[in-house]
Structures are given as C-alpha cells and as structure tokens.
N, C-alpha and C. Protein backbone atom coordinates (compact mmCIF):
# COMPACT_ATOMS: atom_id res chain seq x y z
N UNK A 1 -31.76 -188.54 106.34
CA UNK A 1 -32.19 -187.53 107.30
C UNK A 1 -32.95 -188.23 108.42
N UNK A 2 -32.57 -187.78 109.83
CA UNK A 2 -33.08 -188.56 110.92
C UNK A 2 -34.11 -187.06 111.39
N UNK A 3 -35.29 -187.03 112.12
CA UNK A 3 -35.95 -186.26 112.41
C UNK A 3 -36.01 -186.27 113.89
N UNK A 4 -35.72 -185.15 114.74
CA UNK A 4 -35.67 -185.14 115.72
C UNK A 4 -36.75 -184.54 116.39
N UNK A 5 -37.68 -185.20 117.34
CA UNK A 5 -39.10 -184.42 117.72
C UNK A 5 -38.73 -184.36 118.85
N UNK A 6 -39.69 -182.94 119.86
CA UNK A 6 -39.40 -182.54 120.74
C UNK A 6 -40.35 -181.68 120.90
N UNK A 7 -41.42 -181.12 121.98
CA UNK A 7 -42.85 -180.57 122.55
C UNK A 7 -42.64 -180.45 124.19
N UNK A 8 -43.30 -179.24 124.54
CA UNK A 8 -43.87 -179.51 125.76
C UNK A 8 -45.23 -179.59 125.66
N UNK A 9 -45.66 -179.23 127.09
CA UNK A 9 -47.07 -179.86 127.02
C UNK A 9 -47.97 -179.20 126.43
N UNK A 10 -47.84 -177.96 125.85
CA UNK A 10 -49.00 -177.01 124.64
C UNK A 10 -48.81 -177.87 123.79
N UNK A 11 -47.36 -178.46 123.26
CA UNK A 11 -47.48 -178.84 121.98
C UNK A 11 -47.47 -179.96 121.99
N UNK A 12 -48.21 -180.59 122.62
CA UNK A 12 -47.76 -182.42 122.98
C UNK A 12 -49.16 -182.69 121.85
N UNK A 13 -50.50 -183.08 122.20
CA UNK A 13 -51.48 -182.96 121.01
C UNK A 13 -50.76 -182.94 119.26
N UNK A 14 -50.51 -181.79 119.06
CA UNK A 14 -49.82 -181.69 117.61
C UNK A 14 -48.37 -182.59 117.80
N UNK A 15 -47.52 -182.49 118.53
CA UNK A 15 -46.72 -183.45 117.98
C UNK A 15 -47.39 -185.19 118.21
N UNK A 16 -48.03 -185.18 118.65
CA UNK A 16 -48.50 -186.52 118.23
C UNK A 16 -49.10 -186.87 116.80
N UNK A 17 -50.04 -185.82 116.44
CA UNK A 17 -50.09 -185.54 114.93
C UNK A 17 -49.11 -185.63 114.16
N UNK A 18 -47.86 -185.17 114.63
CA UNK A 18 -46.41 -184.87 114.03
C UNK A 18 -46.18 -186.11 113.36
N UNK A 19 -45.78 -186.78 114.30
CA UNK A 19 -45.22 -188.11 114.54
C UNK A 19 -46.11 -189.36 113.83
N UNK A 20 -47.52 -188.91 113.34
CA UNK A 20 -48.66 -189.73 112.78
C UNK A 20 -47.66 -189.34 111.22
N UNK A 21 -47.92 -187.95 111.11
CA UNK A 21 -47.43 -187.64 109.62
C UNK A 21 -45.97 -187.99 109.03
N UNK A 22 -44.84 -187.94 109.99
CA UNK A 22 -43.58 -189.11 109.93
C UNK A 22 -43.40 -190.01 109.84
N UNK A 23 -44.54 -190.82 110.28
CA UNK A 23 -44.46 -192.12 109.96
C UNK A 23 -45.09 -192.89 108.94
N UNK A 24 -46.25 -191.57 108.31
CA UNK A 24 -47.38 -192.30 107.39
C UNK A 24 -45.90 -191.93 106.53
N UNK A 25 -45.06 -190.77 106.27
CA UNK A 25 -44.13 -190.72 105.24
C UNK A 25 -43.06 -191.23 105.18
N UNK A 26 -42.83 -192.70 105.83
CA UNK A 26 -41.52 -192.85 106.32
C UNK A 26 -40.39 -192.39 106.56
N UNK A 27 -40.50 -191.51 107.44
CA UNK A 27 -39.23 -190.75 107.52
C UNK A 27 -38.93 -191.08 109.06
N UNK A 28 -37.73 -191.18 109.41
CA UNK A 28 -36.78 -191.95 110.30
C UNK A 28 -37.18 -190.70 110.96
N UNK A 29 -37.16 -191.25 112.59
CA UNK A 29 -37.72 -189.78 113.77
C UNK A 29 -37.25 -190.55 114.84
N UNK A 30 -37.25 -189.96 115.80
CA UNK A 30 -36.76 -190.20 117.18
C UNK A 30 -37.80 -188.90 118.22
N UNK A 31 -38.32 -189.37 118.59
CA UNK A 31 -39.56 -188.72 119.81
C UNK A 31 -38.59 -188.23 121.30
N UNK A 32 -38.41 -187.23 121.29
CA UNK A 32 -37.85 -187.15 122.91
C UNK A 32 -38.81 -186.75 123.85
N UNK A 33 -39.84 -186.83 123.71
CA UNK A 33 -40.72 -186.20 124.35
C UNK A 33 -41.81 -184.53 124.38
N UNK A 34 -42.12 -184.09 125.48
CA UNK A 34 -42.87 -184.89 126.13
C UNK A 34 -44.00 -185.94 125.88
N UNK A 35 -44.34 -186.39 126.81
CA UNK A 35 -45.50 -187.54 126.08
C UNK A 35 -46.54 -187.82 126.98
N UNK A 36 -47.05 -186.47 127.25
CA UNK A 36 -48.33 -186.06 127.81
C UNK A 36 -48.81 -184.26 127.87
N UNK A 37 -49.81 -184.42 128.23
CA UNK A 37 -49.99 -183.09 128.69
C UNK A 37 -49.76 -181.83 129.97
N UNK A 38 -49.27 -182.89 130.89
CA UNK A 38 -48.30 -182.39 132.35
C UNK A 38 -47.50 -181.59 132.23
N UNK A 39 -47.45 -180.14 133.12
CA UNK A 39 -46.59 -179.22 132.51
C UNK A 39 -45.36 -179.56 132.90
N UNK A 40 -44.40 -179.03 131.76
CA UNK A 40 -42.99 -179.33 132.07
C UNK A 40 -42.40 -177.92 131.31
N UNK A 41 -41.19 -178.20 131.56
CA UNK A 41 -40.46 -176.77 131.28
C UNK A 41 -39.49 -176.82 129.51
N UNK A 42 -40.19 -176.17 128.98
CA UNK A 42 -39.81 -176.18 127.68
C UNK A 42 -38.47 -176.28 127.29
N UNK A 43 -37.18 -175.50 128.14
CA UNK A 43 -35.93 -175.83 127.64
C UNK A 43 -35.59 -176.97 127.77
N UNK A 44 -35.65 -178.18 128.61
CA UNK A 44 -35.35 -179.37 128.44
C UNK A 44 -35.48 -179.73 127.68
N UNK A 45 -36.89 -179.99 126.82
CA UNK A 45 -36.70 -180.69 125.41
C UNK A 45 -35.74 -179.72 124.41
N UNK A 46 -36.18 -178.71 124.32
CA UNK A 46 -35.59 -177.56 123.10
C UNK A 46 -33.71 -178.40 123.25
N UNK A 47 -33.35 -178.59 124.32
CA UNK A 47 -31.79 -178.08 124.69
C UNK A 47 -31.75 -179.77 123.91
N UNK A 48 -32.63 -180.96 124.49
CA UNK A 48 -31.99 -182.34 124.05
C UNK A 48 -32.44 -182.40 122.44
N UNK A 49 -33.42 -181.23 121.55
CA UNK A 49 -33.68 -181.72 120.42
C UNK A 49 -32.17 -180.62 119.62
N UNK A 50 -32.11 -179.91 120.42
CA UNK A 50 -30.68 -179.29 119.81
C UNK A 50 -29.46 -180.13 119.73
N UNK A 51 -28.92 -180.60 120.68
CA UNK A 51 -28.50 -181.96 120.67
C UNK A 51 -28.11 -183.08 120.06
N UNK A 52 -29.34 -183.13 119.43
CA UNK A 52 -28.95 -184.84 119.05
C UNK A 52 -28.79 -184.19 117.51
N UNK A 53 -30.01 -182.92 116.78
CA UNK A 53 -29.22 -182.15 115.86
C UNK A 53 -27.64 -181.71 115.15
N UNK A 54 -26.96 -181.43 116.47
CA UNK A 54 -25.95 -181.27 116.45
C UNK A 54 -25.10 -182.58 116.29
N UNK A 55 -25.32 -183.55 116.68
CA UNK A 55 -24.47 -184.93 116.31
C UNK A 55 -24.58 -184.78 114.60
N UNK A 56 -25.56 -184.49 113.98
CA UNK A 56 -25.29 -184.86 112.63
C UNK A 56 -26.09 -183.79 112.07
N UNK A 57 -24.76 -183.47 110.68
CA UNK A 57 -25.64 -182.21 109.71
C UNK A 57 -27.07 -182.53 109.06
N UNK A 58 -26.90 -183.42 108.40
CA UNK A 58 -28.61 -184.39 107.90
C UNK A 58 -29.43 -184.32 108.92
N UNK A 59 -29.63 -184.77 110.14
CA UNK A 59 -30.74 -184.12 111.15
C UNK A 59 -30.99 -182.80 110.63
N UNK A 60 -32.63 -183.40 111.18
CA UNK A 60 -33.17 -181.54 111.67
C UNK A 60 -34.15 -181.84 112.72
N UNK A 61 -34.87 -181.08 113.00
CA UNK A 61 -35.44 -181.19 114.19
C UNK A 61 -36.92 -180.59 114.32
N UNK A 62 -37.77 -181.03 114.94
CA UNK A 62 -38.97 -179.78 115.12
C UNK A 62 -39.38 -180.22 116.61
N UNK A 63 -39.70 -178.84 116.86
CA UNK A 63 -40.15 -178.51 118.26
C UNK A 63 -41.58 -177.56 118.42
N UNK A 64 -42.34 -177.85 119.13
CA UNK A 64 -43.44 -177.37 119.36
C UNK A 64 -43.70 -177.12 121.00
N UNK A 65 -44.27 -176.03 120.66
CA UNK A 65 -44.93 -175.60 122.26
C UNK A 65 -45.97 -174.31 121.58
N UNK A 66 -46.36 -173.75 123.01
CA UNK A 66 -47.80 -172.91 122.71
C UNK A 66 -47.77 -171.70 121.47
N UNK A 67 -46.26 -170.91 121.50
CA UNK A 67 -45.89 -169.71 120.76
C UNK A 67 -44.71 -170.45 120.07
N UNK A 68 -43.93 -171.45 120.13
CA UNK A 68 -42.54 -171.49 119.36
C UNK A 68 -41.51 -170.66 119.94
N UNK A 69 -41.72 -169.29 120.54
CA UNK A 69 -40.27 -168.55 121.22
C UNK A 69 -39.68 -169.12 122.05
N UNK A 70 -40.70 -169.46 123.64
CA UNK A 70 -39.61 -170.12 124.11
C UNK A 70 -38.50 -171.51 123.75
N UNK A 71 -39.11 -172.37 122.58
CA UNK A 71 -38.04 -173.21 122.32
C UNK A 71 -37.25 -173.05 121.21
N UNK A 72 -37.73 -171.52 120.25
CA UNK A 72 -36.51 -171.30 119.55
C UNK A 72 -35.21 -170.77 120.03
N UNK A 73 -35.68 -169.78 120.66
CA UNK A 73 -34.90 -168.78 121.95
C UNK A 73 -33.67 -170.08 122.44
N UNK A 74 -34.18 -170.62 123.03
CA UNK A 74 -33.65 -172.19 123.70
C UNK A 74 -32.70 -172.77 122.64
N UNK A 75 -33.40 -172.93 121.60
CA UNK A 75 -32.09 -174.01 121.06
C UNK A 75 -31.05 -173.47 120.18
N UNK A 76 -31.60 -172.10 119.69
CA UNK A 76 -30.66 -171.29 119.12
C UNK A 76 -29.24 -170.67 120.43
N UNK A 77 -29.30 -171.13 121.42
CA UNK A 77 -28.51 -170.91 122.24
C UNK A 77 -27.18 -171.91 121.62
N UNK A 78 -26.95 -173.21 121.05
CA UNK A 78 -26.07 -174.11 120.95
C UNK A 78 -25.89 -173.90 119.41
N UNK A 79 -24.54 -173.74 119.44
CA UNK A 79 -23.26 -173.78 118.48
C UNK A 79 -24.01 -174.65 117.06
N UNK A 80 -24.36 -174.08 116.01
CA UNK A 80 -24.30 -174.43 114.70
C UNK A 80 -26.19 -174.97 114.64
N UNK A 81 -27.06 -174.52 115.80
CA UNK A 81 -28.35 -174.58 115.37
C UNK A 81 -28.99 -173.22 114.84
N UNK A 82 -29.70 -173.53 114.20
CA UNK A 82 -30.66 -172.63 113.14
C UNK A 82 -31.70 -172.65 113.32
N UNK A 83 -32.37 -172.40 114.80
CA UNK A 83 -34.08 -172.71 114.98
C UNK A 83 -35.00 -171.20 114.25
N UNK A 84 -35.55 -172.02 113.15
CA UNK A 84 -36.55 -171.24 112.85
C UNK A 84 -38.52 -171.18 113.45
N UNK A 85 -39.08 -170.14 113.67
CA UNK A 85 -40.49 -170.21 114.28
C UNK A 85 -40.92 -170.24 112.94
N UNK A 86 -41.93 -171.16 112.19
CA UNK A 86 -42.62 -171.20 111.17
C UNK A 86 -44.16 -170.87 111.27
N UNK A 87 -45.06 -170.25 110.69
CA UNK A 87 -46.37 -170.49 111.18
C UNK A 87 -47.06 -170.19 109.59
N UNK A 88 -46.61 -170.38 108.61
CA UNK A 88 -47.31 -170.74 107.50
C UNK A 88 -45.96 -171.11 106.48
N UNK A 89 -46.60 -171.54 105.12
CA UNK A 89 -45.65 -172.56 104.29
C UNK A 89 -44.32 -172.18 104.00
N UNK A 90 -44.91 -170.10 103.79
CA UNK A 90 -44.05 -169.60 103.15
C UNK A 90 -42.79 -169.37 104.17
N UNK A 91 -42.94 -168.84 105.09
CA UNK A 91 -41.81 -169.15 106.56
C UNK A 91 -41.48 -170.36 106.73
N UNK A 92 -41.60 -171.47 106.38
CA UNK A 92 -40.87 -172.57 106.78
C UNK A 92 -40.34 -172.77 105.31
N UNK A 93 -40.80 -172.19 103.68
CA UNK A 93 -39.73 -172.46 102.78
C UNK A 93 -38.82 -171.41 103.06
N UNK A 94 -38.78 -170.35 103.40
CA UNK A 94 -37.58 -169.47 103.32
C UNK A 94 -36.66 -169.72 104.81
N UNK A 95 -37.46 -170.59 105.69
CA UNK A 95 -35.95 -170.68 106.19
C UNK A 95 -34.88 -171.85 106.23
N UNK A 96 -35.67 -172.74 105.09
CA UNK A 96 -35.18 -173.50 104.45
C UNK A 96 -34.11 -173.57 103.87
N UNK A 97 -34.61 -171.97 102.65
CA UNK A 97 -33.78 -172.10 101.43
C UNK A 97 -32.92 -170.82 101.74
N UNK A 98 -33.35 -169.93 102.56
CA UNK A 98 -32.36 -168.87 102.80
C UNK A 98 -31.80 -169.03 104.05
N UNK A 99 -31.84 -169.66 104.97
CA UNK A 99 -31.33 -169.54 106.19
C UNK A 99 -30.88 -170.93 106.98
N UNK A 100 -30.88 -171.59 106.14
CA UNK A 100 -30.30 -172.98 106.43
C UNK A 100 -30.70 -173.83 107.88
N UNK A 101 -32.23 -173.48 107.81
CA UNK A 101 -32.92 -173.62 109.60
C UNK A 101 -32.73 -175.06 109.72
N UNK A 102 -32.25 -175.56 110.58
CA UNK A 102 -31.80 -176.99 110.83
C UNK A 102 -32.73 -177.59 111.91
N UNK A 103 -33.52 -176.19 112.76
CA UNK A 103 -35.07 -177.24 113.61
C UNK A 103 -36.40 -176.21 113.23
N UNK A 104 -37.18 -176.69 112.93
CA UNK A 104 -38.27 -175.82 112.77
C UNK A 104 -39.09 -175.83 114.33
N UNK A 105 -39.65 -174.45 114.21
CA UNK A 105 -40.26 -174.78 115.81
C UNK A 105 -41.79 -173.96 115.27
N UNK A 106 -42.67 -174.71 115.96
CA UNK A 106 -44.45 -174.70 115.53
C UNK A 106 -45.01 -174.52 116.47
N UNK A 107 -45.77 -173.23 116.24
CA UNK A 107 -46.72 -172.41 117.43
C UNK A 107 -47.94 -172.87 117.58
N UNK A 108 -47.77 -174.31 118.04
CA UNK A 108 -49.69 -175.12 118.39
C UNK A 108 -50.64 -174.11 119.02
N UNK A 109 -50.74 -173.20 119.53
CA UNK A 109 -51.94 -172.04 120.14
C UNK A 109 -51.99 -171.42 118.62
N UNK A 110 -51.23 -171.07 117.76
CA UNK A 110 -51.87 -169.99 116.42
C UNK A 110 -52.02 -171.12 115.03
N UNK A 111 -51.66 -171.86 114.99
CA UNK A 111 -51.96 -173.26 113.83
C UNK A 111 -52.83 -174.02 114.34
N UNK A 112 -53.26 -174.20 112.93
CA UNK A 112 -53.70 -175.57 112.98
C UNK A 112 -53.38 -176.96 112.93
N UNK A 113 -53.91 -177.81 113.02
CA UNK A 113 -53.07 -179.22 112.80
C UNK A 113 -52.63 -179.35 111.10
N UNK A 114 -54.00 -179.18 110.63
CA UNK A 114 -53.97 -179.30 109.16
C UNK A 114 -52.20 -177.94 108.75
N UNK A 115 -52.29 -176.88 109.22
CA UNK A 115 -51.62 -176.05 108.64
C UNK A 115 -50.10 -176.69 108.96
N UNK A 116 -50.55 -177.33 110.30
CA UNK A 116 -48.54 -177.66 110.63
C UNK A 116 -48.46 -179.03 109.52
N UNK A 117 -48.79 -179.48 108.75
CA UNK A 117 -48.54 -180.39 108.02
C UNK A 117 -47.89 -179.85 106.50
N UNK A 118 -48.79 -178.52 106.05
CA UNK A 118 -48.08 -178.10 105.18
C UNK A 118 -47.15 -177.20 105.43
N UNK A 119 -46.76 -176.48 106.36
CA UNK A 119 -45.22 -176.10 106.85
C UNK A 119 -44.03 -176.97 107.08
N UNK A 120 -44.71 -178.25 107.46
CA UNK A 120 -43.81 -179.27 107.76
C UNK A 120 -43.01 -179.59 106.27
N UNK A 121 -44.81 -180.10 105.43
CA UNK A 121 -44.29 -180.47 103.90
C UNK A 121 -43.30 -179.16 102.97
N UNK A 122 -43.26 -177.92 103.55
CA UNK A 122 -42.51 -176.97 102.94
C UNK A 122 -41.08 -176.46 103.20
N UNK A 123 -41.07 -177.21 104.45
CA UNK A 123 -39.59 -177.19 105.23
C UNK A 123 -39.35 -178.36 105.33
N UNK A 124 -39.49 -179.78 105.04
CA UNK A 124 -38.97 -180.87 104.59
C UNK A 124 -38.74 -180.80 103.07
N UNK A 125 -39.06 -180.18 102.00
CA UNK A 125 -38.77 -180.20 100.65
C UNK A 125 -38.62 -179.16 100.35
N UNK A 126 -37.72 -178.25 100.82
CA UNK A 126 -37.33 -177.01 100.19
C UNK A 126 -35.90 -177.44 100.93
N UNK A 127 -34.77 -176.93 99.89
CA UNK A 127 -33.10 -177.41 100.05
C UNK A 127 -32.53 -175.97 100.34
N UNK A 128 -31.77 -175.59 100.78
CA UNK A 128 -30.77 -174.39 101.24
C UNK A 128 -30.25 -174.05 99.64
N UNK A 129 -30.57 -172.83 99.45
CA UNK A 129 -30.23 -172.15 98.19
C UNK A 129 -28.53 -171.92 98.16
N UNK A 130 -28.36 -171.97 98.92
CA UNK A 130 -26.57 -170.89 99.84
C UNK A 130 -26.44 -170.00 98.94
N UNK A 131 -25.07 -169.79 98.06
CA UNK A 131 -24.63 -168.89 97.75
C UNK A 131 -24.74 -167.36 98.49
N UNK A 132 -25.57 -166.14 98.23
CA UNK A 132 -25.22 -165.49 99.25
C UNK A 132 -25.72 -165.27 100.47
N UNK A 133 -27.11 -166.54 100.45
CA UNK A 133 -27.26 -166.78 101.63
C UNK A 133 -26.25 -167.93 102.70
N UNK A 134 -24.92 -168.72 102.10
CA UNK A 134 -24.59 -169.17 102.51
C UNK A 134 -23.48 -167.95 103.19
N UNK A 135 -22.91 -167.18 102.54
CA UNK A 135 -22.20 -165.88 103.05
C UNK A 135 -22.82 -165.67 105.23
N UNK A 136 -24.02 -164.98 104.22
CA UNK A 136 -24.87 -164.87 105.64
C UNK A 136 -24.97 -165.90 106.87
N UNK A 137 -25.46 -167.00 106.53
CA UNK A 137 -25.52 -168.16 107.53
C UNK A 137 -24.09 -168.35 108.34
N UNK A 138 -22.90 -167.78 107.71
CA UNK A 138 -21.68 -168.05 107.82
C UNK A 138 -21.30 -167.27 109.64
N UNK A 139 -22.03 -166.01 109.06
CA UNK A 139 -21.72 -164.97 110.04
C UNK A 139 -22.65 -164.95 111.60
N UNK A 140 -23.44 -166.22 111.31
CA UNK A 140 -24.78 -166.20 112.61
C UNK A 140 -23.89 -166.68 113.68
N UNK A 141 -23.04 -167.70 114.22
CA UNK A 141 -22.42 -168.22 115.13
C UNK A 141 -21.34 -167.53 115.48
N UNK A 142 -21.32 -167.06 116.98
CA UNK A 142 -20.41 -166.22 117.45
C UNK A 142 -18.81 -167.36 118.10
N UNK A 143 -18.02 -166.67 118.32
CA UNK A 143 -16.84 -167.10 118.21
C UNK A 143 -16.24 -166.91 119.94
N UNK A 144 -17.57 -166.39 120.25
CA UNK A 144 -17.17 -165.39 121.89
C UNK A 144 -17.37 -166.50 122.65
C-alpha cells in the first residue's frame, strides 16, 4: 500500500503531523502538497490525490482541509474513488469495512491532531467486509 497525501492550507499543520505518523510507521507515502500555509484552492490537490489513487487499487489516499467537503466533494468526482469525511474512529472503520473508502478526508477545524491519528489508525486497519456491502459499492459509479 502506497499512501497518497494531499491538504490545503487549513490542513497543511495536520498533514505535517500526518506525514510524522507515516513515517514513524513505515508506511510508503508520497506528499503532493500543499507545503505551507498560503491559500490555495483545494480541488487541485483533492483532483491530483484522486489520481495517483486511481493508478493503483492498493493506494489510498488522505486529504485534509478545514471541513473535509470541499475535497471529498472534489475527488469523489473521478471514476472508481470512494472519498470518505471521517471525524472519529468509528467513521473511518465503517467506511473502511462497509464502503470500500479508498481516500479518507480529515476536517483539521473540528479534530484534533491526537484524534486524526486514531481515525487514521482505524481506517488503515480495518479491511472491506464486501459481500453485501460489496453489492452496494458496485452500484456507486455511474456509467453516464
């Protein structure tokens, strides 16, 4: 699993935290930015962490900004992503195990640092249940 990071500037602070906690756990990441606090416009990252997601099923991705909507909104726009908004453990295991969320996205204005670590740890170790949630997941991507 390669980890794909991606923030604007609300969430630039915590993903630097992010990226502390990826690496104390060795887990393979790739930073796209941003990498300051200068405002920039949230779909750019959302659209390139969707992206590089999409090159491979094993990716996943997390994205941060002030609320999480605008870059879930954003990357759930592209073919076969699953952006889930997490803001405690139990939302980032169920969209894990029921909804096959392939980027988690973290609301730095309503978490804490400490809390995005155990959402992180609950949506990195919780596996997709499928069966009839795989039914469901089946039917999310439109054909139009």
């Amino acid at each position: 699993m390669k980890v794909i990071v991606g923030c604007d500037h609300a969430g630039f602070e915590y993903k630097k935290s992010l990226n502390e906690y990826l690496s104390l756990n060795g887990i393979n990441f790739n930073d796209l930015g941003t990498n300051n606090c200068d405002s920039v416009d949230y779909p750019d990252y959302a659209h390139a962490v969707a992206k590089e997601v999409q090159k491979n099923s094993k990716n996943k991705g997390v994205l941060i900004c002030g609320s999480a909507n605008g870059v879930a909104i954003t990357a759930n726009k592209h073919k076969g992503i699953r952006a889930a908004i997490c803001w405690n453990e139990k939302t980032a295991e169920l969209a894990a195990t029921h909804n096959n969320a392939n980027i988690i996205c973290i609301p730095a204005r309503f978490i804490s640092k400490e809390d995005q670590t155990k959402i992180l740890n609950a949506f990195f170790n919780s596996k997709f249940e499928g069966g009839r949630h795989e039914l469901r997941v089946e039917k999310i991507d439109l054909n139009e």
